[in-house]
N, C-alpha and C. Protein backbone atom coordinates (compact mmCIF):
# COMPACT_ATOMS: atom_id res chain seq x y z
N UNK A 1 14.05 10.86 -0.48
CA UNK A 1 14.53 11.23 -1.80
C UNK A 1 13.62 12.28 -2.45
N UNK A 2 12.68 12.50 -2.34
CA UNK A 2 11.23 12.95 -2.86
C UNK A 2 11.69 14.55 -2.17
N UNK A 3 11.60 14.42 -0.97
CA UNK A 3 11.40 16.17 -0.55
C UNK A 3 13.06 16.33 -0.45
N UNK A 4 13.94 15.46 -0.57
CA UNK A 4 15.37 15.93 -0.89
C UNK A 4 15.36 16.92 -2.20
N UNK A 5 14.44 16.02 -3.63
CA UNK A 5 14.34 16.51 -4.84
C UNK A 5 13.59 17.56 -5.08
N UNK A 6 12.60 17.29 -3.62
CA UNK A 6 11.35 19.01 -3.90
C UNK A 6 11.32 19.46 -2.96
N UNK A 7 12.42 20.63 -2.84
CA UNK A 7 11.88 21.31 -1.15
C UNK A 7 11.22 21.84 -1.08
N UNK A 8 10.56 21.74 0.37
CA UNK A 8 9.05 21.96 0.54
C UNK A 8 8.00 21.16 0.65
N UNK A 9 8.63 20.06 -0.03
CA UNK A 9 7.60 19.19 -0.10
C UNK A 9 7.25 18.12 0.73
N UNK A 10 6.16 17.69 1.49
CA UNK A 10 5.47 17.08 2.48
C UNK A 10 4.81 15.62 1.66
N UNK A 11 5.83 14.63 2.09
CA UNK A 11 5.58 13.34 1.65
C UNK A 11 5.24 12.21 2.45
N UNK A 12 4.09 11.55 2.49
CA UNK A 12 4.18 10.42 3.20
C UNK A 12 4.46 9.23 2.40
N UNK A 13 5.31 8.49 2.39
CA UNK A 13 6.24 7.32 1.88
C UNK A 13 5.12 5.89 2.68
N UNK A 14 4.36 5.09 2.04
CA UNK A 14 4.08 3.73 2.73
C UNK A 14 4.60 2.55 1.99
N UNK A 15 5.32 1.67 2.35
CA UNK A 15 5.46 0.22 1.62
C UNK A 15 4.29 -0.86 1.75
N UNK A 16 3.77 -0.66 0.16
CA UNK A 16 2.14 -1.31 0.42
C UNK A 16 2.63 -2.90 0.20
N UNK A 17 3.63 -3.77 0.15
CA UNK A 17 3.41 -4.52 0.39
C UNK A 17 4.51 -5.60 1.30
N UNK A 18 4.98 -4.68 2.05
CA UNK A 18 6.31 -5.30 2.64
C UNK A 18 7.53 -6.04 2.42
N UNK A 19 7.41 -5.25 1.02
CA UNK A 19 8.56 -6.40 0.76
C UNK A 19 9.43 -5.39 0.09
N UNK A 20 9.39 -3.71 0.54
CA UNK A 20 10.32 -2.74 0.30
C UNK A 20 10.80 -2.52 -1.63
N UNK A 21 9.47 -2.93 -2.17
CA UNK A 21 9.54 -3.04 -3.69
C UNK A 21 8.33 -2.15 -4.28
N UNK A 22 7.10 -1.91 -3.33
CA UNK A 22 6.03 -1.37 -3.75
C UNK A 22 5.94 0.05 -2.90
N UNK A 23 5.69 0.75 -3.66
CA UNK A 23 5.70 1.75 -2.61
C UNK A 23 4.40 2.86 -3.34
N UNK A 24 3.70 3.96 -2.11
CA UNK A 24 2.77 5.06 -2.18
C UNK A 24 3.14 5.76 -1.80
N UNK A 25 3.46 6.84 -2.65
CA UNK A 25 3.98 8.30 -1.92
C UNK A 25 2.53 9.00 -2.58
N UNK A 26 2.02 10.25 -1.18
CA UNK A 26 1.27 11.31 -0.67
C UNK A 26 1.73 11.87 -0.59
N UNK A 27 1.22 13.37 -1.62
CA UNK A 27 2.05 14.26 -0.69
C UNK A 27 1.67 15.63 -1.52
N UNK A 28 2.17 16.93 -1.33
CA UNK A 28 2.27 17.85 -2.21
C UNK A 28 3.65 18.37 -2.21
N UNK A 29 3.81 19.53 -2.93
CA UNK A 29 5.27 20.57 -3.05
C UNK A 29 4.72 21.85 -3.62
N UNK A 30 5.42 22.53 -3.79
CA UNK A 30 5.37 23.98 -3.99
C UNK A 30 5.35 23.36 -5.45
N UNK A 31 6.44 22.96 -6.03
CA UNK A 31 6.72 22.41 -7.43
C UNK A 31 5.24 22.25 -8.22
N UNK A 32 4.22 21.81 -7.53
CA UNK A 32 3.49 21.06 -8.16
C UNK A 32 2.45 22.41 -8.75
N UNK A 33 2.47 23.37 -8.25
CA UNK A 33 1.61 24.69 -8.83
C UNK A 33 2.00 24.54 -9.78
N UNK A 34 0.61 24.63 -10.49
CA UNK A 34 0.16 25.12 -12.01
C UNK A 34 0.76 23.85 -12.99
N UNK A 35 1.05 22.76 -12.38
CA UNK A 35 1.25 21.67 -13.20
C UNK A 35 0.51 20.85 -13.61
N UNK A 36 0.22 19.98 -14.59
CA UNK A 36 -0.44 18.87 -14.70
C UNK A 36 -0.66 17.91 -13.87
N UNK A 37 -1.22 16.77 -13.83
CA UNK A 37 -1.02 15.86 -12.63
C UNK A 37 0.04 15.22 -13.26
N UNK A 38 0.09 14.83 -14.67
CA UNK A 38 1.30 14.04 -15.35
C UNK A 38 2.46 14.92 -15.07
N UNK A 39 2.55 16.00 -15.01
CA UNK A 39 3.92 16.51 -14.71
C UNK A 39 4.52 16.51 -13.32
N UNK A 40 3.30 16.42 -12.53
CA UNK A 40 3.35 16.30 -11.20
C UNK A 40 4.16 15.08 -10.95
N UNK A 41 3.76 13.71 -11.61
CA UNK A 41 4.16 12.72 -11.20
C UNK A 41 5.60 12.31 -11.50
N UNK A 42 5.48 13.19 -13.07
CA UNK A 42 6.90 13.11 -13.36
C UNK A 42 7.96 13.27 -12.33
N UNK A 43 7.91 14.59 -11.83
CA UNK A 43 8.49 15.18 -10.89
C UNK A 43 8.80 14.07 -9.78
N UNK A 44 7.70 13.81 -9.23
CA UNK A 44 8.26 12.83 -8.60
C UNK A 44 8.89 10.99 -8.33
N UNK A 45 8.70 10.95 -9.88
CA UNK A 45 9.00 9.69 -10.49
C UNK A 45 10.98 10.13 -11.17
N UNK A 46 11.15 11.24 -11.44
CA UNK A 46 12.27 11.86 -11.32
C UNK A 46 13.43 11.73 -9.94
N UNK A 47 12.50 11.94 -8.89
CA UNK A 47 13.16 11.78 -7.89
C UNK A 47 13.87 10.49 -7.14
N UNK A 48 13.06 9.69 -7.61
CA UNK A 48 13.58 8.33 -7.15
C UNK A 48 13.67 7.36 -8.35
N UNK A 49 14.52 7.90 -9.58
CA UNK A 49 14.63 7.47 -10.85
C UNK A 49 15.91 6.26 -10.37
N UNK A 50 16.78 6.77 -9.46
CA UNK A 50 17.77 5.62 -9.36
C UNK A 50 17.29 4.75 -8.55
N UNK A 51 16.50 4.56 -7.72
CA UNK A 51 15.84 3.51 -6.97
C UNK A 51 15.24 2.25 -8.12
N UNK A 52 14.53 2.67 -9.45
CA UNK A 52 13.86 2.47 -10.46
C UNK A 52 14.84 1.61 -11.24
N UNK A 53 16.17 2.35 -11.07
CA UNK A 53 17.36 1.99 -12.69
C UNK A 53 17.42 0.77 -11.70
N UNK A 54 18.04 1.05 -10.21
CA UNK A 54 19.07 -0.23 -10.03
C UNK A 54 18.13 -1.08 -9.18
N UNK A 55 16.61 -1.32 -9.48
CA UNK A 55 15.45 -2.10 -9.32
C UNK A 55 15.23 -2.39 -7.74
N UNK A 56 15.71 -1.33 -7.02
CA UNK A 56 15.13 -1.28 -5.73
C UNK A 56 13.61 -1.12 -5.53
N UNK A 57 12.88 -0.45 -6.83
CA UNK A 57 11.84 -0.13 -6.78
C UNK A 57 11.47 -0.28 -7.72
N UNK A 58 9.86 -1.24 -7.61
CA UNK A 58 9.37 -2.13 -8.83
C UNK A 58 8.02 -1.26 -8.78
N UNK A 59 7.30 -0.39 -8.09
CA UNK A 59 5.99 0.04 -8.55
C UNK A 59 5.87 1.19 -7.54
N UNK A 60 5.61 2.62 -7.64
CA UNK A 60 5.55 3.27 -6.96
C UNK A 60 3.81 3.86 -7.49
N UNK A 61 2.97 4.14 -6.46
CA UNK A 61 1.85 4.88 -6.59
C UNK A 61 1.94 6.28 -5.87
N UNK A 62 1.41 7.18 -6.83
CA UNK A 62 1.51 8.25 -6.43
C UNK A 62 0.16 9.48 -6.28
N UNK A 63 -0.36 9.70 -4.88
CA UNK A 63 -0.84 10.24 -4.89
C UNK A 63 -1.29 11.61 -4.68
N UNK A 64 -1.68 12.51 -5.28
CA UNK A 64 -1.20 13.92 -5.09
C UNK A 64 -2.64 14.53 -4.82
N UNK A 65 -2.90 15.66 -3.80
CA UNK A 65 -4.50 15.83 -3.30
C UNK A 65 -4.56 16.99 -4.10
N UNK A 66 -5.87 17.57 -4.53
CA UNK A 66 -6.24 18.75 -5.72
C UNK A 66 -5.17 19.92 -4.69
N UNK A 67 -5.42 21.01 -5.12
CA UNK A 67 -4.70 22.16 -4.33
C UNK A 67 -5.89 22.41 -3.14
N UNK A 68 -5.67 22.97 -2.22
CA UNK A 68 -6.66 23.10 -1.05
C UNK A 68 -7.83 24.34 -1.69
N UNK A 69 -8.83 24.37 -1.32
CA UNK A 69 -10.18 25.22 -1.65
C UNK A 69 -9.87 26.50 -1.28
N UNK A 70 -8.75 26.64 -0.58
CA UNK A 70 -8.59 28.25 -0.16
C UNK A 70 -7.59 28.88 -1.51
N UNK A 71 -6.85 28.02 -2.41
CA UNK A 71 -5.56 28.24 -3.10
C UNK A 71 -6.40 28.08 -4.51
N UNK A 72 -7.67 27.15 -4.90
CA UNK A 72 -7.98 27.03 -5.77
C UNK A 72 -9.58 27.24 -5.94
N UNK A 73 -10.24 27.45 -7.54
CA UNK A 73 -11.34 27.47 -7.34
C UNK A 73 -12.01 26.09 -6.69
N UNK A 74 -13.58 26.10 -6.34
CA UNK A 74 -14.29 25.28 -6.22
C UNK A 74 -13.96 24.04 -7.37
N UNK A 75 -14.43 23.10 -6.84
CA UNK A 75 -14.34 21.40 -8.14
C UNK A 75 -15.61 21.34 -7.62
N UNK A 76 -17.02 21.38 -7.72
CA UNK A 76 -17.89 20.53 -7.22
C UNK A 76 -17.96 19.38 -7.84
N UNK A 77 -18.43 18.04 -7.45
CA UNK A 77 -18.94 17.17 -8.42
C UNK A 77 -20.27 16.62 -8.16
N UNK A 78 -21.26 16.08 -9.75
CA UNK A 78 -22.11 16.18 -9.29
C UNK A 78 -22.67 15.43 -8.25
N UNK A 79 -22.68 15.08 -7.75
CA UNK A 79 -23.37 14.69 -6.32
C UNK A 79 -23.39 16.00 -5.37
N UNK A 80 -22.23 16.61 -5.54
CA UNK A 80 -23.00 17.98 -4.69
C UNK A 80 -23.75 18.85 -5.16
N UNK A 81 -24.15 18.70 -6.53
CA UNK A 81 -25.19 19.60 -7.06
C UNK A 81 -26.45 19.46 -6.63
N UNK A 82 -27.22 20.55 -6.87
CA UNK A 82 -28.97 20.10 -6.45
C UNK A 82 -29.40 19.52 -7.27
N UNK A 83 -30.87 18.83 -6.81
CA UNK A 83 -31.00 17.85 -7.56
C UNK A 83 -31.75 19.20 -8.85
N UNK A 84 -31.71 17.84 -9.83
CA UNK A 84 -33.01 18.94 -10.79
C UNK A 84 -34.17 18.59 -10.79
N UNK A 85 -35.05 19.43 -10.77
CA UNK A 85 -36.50 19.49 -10.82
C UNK A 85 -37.17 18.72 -11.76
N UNK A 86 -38.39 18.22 -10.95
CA UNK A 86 -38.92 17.24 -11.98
C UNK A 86 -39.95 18.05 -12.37
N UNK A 87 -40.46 17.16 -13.40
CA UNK A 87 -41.99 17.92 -14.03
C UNK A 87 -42.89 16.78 -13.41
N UNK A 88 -44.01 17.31 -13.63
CA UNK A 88 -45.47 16.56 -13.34
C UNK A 88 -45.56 15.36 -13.67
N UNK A 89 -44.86 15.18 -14.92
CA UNK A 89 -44.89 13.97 -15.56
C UNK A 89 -43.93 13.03 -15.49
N UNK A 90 -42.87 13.27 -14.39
CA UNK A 90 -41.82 12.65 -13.66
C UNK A 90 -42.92 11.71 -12.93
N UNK A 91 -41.69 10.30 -13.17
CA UNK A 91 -42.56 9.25 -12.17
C UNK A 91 -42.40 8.64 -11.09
């Protein structure tokens, strides 16, 4: 339903708890440039809105990966920063 609603888009679908009610969609789309992550999700909470109405689907998680490092700037976080310098009086 997902890459029916976003072509282009590369979804992995898992049922996290087997009982075809919980579900994790991965994934990206073209759609998702220059969006929010909330709009992102919209988008795909849009897509499987009738699964939702007629309660086939009770919890969907959605995870969406930053844009790739070649498409976007750097994110460092700090842990990849250097450390900072101590003074003398560091203990």
């Amino acid at each position: 339903m997902i890459e029916a609603a976003l072509p282009g888009a590369e979804v992995e679908v898992i049922d996290e708890t087997g009982s075809g009610d919980h579900w994790r969609a991965t994934g990206s789309a073209p759609q998702f440039a220059g969006l929010s992550r909330i709009d992102q999700h919209r988008l795909v909470k849009a897509a499987v809105k009738d699964r939702f109405d007629d309660g086939t689907i009770h919890a969907l998680t959605i995870k969406i990966p930053p844009p790739s490092s070649a498409s976007a700037p750097s994110q460092e976080s700090d842990r990849d920063a250097p450390p900072l310098p101590r003074s003398e009086g560091d203990g």
